[in-house]
C-alpha atoms as a PDB file:
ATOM      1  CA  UNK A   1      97.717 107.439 147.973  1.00  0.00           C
ATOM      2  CA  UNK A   2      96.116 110.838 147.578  1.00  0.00           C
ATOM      3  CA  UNK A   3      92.996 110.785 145.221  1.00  0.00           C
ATOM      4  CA  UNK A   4      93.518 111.741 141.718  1.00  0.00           C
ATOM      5  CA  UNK A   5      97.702 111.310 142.205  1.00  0.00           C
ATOM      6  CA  UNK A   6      97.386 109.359 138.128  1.00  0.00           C
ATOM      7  CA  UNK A   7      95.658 112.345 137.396  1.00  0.00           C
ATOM      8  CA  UNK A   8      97.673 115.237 138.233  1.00  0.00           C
ATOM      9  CA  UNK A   9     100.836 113.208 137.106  1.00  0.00           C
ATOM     10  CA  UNK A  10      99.560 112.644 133.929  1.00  0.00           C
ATOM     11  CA  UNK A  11      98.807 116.415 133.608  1.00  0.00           C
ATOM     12  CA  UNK A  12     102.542 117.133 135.114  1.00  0.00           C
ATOM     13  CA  UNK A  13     104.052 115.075 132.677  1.00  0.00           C
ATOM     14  CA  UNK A  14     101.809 116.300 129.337  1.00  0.00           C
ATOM     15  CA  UNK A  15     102.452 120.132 130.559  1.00  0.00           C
ATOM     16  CA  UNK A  16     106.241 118.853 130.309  1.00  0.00           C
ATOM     17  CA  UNK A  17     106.149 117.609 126.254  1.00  0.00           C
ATOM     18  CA  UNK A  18     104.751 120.343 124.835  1.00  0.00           C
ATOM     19  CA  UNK A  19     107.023 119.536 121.954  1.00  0.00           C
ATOM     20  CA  UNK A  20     104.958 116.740 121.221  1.00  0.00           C
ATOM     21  CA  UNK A  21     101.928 116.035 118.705  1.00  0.00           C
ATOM     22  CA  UNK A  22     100.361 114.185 121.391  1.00  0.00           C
ATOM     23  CA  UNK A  23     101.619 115.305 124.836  1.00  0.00           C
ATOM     24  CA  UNK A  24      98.586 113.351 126.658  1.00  0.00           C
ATOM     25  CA  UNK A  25      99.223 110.329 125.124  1.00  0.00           C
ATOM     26  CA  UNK A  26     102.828 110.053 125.571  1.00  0.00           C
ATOM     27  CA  UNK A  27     102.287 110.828 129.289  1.00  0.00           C
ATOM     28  CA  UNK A  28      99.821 108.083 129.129  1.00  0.00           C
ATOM     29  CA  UNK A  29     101.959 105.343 127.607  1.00  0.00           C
ATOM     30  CA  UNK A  30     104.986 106.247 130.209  1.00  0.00           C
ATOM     31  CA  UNK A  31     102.612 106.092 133.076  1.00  0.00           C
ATOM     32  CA  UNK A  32     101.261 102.543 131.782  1.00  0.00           C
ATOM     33  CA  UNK A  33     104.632 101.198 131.046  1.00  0.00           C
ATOM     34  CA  UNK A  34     105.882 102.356 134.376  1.00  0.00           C
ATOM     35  CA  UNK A  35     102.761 100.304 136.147  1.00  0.00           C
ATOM     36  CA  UNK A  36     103.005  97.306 133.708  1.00  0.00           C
ATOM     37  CA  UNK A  37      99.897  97.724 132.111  1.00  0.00           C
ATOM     38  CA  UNK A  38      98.025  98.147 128.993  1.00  0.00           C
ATOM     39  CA  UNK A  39      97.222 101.614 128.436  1.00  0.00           C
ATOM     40  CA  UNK A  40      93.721 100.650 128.620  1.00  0.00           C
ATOM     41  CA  UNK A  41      93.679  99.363 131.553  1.00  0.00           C
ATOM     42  CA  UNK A  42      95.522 102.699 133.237  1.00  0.00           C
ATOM     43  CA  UNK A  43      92.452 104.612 131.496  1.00  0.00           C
ATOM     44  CA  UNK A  44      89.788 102.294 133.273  1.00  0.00           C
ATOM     45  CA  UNK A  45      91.292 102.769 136.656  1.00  0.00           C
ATOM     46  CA  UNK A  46      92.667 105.944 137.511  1.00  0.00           C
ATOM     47  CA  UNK A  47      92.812 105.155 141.224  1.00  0.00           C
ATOM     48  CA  UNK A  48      96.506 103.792 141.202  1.00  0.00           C
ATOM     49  CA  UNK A  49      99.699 105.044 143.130  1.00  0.00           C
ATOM     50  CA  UNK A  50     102.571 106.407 140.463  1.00  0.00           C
ATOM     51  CA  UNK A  51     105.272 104.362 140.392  1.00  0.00           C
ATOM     52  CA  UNK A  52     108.653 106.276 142.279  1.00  0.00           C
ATOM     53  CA  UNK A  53     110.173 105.399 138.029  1.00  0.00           C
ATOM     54  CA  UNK A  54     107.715 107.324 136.481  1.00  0.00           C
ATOM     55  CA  UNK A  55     109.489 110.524 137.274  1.00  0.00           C
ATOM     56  CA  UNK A  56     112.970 109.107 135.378  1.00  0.00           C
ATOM     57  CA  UNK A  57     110.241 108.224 132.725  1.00  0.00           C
ATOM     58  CA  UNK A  58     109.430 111.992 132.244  1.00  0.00           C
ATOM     59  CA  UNK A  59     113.048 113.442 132.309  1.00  0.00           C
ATOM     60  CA  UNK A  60     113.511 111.267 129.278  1.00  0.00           C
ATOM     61  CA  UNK A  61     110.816 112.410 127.590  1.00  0.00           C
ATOM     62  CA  UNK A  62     111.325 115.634 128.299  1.00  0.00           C
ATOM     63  CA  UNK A  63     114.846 115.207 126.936  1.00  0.00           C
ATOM     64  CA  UNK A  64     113.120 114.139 123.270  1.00  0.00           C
ATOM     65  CA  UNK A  65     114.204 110.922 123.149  1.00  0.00           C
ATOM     66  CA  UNK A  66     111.444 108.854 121.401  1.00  0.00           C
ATOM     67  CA  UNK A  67     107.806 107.351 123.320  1.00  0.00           C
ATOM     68  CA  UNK A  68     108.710 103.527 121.538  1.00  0.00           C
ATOM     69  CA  UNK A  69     112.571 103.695 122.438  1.00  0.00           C
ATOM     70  CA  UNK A  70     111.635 104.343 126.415  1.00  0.00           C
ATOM     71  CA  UNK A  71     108.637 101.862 126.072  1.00  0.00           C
ATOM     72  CA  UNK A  72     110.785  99.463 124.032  1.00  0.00           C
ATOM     73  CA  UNK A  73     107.257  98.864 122.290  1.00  0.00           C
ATOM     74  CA  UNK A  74     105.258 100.646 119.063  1.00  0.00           C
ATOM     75  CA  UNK A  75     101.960  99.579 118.135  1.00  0.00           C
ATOM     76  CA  UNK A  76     101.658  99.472 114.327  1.00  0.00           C
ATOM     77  CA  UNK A  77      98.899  97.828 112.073  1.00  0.00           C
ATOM     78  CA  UNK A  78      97.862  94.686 113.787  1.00  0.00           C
ATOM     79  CA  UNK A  79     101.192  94.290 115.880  1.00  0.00           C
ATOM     80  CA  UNK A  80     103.143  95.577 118.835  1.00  0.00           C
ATOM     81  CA  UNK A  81     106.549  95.703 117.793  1.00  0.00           C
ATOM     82  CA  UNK A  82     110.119  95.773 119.740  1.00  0.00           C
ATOM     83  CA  UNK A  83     112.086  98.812 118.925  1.00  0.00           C
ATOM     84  CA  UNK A  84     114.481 100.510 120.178  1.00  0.00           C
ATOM     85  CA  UNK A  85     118.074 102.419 119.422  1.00  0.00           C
ATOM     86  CA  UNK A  86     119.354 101.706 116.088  1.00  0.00           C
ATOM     87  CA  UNK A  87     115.960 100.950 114.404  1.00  0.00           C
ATOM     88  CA  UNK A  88     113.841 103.555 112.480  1.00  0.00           C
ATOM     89  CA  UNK A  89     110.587 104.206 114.795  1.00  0.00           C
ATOM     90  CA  UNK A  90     107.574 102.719 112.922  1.00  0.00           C
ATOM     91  CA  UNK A  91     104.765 105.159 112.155  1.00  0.00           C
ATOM     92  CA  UNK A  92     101.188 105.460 111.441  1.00  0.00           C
ATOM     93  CA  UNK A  93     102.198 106.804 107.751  1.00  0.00           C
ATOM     94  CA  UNK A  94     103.742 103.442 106.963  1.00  0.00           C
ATOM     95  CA  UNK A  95     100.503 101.938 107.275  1.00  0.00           C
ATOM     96  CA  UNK A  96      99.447 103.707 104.046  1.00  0.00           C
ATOM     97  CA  UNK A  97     101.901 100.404 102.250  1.00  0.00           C
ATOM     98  CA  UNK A  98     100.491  97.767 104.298  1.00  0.00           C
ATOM     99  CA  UNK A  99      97.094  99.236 102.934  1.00  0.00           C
ATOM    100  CA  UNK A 100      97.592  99.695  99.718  1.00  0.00           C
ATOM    101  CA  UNK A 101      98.975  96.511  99.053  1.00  0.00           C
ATOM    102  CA  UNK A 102      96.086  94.569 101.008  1.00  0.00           C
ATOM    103  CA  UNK A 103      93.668  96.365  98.534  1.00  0.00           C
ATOM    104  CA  UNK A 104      95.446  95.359  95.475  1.00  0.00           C
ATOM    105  CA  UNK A 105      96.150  91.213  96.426  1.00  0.00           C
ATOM    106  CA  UNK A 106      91.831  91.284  97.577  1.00  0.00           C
ATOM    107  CA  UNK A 107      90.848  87.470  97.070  1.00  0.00           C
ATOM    108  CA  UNK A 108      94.505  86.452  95.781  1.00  0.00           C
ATOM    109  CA  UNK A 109      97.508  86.862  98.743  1.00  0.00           C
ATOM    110  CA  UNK A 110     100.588  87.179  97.288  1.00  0.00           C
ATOM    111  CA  UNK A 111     102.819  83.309  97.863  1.00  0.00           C
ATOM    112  CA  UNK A 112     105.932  85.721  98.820  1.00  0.00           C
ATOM    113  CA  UNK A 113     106.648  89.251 100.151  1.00  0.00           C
ATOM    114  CA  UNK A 114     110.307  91.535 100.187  1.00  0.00           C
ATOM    115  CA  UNK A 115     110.727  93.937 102.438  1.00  0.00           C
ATOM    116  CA  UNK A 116     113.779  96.011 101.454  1.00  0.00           C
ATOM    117  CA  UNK A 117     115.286  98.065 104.266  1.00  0.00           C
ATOM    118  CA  UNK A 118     113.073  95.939 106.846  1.00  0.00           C
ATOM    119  CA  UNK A 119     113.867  97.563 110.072  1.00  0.00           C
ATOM    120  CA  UNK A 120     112.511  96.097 112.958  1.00  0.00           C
ATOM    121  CA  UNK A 121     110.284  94.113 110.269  1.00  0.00           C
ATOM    122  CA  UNK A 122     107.419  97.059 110.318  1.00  0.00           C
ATOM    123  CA  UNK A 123     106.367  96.592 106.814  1.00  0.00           C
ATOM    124  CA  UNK A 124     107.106  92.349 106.447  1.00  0.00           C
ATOM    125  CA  UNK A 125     105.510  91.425 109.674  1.00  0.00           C
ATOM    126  CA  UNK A 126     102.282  93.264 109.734  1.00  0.00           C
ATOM    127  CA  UNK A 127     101.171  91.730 105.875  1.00  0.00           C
ATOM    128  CA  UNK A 128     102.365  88.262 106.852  1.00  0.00           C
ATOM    129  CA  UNK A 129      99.921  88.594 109.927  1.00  0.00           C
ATOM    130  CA  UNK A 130      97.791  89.467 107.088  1.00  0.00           C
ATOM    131  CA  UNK A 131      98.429  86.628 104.743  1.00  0.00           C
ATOM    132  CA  UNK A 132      99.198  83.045 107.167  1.00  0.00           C
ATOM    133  CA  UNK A 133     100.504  81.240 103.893  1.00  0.00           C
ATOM    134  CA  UNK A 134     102.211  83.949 102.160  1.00  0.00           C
ATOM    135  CA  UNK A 135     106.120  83.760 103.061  1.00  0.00           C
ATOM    136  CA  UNK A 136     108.936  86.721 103.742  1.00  0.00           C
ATOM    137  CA  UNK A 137     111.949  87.990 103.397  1.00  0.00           C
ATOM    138  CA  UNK A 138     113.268  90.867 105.271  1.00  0.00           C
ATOM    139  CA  UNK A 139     116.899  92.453 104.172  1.00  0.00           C
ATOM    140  CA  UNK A 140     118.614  95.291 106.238  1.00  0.00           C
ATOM    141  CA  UNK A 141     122.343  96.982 106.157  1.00  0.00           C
ATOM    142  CA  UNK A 142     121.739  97.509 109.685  1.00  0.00           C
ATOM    143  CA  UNK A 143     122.367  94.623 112.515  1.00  0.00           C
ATOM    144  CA  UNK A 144     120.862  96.813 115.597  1.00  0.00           C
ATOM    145  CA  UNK A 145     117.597  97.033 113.232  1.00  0.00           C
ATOM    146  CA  UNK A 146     117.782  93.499 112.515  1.00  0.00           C
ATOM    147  CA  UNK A 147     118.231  92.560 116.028  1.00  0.00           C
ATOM    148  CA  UNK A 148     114.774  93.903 116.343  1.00  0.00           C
ATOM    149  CA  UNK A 149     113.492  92.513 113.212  1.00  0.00           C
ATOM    150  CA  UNK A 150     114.481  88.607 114.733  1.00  0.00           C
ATOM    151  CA  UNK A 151     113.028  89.657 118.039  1.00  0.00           C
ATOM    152  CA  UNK A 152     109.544  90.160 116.682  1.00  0.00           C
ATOM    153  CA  UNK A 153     109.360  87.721 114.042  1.00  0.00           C
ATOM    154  CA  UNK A 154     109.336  84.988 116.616  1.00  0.00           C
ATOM    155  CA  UNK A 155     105.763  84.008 116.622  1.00  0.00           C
ATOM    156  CA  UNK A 156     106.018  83.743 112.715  1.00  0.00           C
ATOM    157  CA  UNK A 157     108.085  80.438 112.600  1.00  0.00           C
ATOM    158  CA  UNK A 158     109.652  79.850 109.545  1.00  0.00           C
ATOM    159  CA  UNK A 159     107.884  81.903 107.246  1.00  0.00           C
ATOM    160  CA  UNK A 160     110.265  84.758 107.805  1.00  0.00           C
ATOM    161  CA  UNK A 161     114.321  85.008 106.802  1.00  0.00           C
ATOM    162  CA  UNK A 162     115.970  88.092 107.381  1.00  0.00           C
ATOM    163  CA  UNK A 163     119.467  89.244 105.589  1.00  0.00           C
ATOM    164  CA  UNK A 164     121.967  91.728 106.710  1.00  0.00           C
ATOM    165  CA  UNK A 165     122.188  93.436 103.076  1.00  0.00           C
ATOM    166  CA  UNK A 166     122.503  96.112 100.817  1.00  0.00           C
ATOM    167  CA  UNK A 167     118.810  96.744  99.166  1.00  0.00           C
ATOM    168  CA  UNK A 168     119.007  94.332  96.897  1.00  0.00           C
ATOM    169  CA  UNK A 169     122.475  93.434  96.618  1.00  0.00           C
ATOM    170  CA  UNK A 170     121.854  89.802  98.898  1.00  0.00           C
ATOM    171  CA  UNK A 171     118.539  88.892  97.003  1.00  0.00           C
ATOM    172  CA  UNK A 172     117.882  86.530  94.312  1.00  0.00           C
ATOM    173  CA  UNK A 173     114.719  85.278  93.371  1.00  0.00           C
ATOM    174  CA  UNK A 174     111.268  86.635  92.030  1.00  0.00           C
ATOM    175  CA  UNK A 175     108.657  87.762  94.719  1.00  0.00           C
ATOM    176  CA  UNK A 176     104.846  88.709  94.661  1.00  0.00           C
ATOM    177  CA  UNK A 177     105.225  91.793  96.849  1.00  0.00           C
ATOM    178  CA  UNK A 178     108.292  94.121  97.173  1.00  0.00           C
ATOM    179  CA  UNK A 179     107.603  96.430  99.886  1.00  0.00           C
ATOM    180  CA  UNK A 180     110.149  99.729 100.758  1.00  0.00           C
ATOM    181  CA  UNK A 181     109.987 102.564 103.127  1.00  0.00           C
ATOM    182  CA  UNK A 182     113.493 104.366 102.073  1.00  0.00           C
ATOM    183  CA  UNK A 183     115.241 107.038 103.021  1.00  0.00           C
ATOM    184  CA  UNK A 184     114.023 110.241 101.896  1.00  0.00           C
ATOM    185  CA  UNK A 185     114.332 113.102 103.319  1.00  0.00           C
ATOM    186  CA  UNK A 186     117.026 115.406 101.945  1.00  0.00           C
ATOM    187  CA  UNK A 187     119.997 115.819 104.013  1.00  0.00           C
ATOM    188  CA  UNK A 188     119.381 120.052 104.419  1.00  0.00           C
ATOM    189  CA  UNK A 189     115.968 119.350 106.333  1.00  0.00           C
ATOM    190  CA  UNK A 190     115.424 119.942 109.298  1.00  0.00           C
ATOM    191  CA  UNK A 191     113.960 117.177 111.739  1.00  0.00           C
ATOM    192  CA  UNK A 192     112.406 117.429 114.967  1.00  0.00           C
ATOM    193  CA  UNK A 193     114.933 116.594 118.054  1.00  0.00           C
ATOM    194  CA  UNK A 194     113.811 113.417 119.057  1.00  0.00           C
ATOM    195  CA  UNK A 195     114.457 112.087 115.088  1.00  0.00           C
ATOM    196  CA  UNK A 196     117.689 113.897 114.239  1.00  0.00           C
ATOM    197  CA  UNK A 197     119.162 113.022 117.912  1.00  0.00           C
ATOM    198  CA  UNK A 198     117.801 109.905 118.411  1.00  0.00           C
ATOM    199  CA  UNK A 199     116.835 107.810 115.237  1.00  0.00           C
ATOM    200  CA  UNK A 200     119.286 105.886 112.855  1.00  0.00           C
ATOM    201  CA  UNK A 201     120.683 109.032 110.383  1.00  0.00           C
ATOM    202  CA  UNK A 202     120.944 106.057 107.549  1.00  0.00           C
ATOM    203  CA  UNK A 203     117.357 105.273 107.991  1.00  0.00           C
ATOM    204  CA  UNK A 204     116.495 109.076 107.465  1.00  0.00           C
ATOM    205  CA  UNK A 205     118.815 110.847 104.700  1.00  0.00           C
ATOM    206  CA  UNK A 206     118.552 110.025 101.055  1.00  0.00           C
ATOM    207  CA  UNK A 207     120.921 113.093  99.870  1.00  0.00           C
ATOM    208  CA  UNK A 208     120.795 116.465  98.840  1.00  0.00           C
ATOM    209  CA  UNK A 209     116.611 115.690  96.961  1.00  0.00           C
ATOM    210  CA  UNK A 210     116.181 113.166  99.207  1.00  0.00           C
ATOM    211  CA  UNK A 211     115.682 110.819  96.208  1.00  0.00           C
ATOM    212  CA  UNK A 212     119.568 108.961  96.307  1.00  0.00           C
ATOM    213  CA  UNK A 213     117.892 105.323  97.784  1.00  0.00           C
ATOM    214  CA  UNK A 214     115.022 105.194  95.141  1.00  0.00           C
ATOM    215  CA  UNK A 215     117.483 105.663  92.490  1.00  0.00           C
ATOM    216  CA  UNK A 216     119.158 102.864  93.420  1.00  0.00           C
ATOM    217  CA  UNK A 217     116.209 101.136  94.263  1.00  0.00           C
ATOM    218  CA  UNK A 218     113.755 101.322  91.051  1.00  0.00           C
ATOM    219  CA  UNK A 219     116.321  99.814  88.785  1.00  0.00           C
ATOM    220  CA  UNK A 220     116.272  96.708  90.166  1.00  0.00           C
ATOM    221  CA  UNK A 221     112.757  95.737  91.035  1.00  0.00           C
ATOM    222  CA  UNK A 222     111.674  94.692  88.047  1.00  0.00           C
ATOM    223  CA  UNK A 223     114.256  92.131  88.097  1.00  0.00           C
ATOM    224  CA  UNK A 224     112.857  90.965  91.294  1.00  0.00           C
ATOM    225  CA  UNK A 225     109.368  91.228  90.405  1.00  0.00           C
ATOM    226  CA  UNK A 226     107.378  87.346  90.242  1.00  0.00           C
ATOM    227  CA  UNK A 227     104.809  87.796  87.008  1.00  0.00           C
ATOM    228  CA  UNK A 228     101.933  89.394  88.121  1.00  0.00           C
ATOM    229  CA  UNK A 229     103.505  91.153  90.984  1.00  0.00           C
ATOM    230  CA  UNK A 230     103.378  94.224  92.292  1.00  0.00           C
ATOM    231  CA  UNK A 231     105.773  97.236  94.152  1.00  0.00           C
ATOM    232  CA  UNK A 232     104.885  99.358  96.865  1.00  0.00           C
ATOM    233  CA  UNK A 233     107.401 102.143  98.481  1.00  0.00           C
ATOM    234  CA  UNK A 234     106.718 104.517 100.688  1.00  0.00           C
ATOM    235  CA  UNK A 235     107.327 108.172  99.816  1.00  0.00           C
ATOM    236  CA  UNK A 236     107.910 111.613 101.429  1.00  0.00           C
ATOM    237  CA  UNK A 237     104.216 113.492 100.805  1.00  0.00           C
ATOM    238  CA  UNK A 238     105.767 116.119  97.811  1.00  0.00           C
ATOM    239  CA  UNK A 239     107.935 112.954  95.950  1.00  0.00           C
ATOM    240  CA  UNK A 240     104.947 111.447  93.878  1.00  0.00           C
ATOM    241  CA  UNK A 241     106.025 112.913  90.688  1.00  0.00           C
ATOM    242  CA  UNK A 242     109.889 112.095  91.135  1.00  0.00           C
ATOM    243  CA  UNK A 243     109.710 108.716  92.315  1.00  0.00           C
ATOM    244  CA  UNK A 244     106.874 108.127  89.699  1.00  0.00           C
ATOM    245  CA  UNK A 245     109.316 109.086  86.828  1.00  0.00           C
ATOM    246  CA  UNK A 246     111.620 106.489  87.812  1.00  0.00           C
ATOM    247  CA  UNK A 247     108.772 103.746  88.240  1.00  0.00           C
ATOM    248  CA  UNK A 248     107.762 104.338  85.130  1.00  0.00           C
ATOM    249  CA  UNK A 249     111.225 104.961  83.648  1.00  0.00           C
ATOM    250  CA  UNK A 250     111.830 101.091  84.366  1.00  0.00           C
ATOM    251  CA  UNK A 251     108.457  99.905  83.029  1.00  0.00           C
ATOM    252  CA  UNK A 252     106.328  99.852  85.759  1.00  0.00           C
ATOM    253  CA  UNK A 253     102.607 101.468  86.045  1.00  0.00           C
ATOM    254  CA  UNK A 254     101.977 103.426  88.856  1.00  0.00           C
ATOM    255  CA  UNK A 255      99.060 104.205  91.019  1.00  0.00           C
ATOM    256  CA  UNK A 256      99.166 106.846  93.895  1.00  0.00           C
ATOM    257  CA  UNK A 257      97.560 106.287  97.357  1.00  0.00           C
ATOM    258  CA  UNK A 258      97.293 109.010 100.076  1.00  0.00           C
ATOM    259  CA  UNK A 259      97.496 108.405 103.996  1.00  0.00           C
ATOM    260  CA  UNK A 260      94.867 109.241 106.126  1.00  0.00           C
ATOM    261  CA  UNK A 261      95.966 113.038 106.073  1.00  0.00           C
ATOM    262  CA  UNK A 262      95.315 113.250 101.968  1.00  0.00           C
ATOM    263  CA  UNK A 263      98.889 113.711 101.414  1.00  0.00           C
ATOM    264  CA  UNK A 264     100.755 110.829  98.611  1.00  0.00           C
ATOM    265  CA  UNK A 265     102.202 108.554 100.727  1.00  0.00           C
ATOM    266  CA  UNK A 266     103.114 105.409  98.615  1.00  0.00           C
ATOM    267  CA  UNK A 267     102.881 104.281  95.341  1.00  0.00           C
ATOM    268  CA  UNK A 268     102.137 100.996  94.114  1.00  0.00           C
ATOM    269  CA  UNK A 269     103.941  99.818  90.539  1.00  0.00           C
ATOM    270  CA  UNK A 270     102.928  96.608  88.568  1.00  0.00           C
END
């Protein structure tokens, strides 16, 4: 093996994904996945041959097709999570919910959590790791996502159910937490190529404002709401005001929280 082969392939590949936000990294994650390590372990020894699949690795990349769907693995919050085709890519923004809801249940978890539009469980799973007692249910239209979603809630036991549904046409009951990362973005935007080509369209459009989902949404959460309990939903970084209107429209009080860029994120209505 010539010396510094990890090296120079890891520069080959990040020269390749120029595209990307973080070319180094995604190189990085391929290169790991392709030995069958940890990331961290790949950056502790760099003396390693490169894997003859590492190259097929790159062409996909390279083609924009997502880090997480080659990987079949995204880290988010506390939790690695299965993804892959037919399930909305979790991402670091999302964590703004998980955050803001942790900060308002300090010193009393919630008994049960909804997660509408659950995906590959992104939002339920990672505040049930937070809360052992608290129980969840997860409701998706879409049985690729769900597929997921089942896959990763196996270490949870039976403190998870997840529904093939319409928002909130399969639920009855009153929860503690209602969680939502919707749709939003309006259907005239323009995505990068390895969203638009790659990632579920009905996980990304929300019509011509981008607002369609909420509106369907907001109506019926207070219905759902246990006493006491509280809403969070994501939001696209200029929909604050919008999705506010509505909140408060049906009754609710709303507080704004930012993600670690400043930009509103979520909003949390009780």
């Amino acid at each position: 093996m010539p010396r510094g082969a990890v090296r120079a392939a890891l520069a080959g590949a990040a020269a390749r994904f120029g595209f990307s936000d973080t070319p180094r990294l995604d190189a990085e994650l391929l290169l790991a996945h392709a030995l069958g390590i940890d990331r961290s372990a790949l950056l502790l020894d760099m003396e390693r041959s490169v894997p003859a699949d590492f190259a097929a690795l790159v062409e996909r990349r390279a083609g924009h097709e997502p880090v997480a769907y080659i990987t079949g693995v995204r880290g988010f919050w506390t939790l690695d999570l299965a993804v892959g085709p037919g399930a909305l890519v979790p991402r670091a923004d999302s964590e703004t919910v998980i955050a803001a809801a942790l900060a308002h249940f300090a010193g009393r978890p919630p008994a049960s959590v909804l997660d509408l539009g659950t995906g590959p469980g992104t939002l339920l799973l990672a505040l049930l790791d937070e809360w052992p007692a608290a129980r969840g249910l997860g409701i998706d239209r879409s049985a690729a996502a769900l597929a997921y979603a089942r896959r990763n809630a196996r270490g949870f036991g039976g403190r998870v159910a997840l529904v093939q549904g319409d928002w909130t046409a399969a639920v009855a009951g009153r929860f503690d937490l209602i969680v939502a990362n919707p749709p939003y973005i309006a259907t005239d935007e323009t995505l990068p190529p390895e969203v638009a080509a790659h990632e579920p369209v009905s996980a990304l459009y929300a019509g011509a404002d981008g607002l369609d989902d909420y509106r369907r949404l907001v109506p019926a959460l207070p219905g759902l709401l246990a006493p006491g309990g509280a809403v969070v939903l994501e939001i696209g970084w200029t929909q604050a005001q919008a999705v506010g209107d509505l909140l408060r429209a049906a009754g609710l009080g709303v507080t704004e929280h930012r993600d670690l860029g400043g930009r509103s994120r979520a909003l949390l209505a009780s």
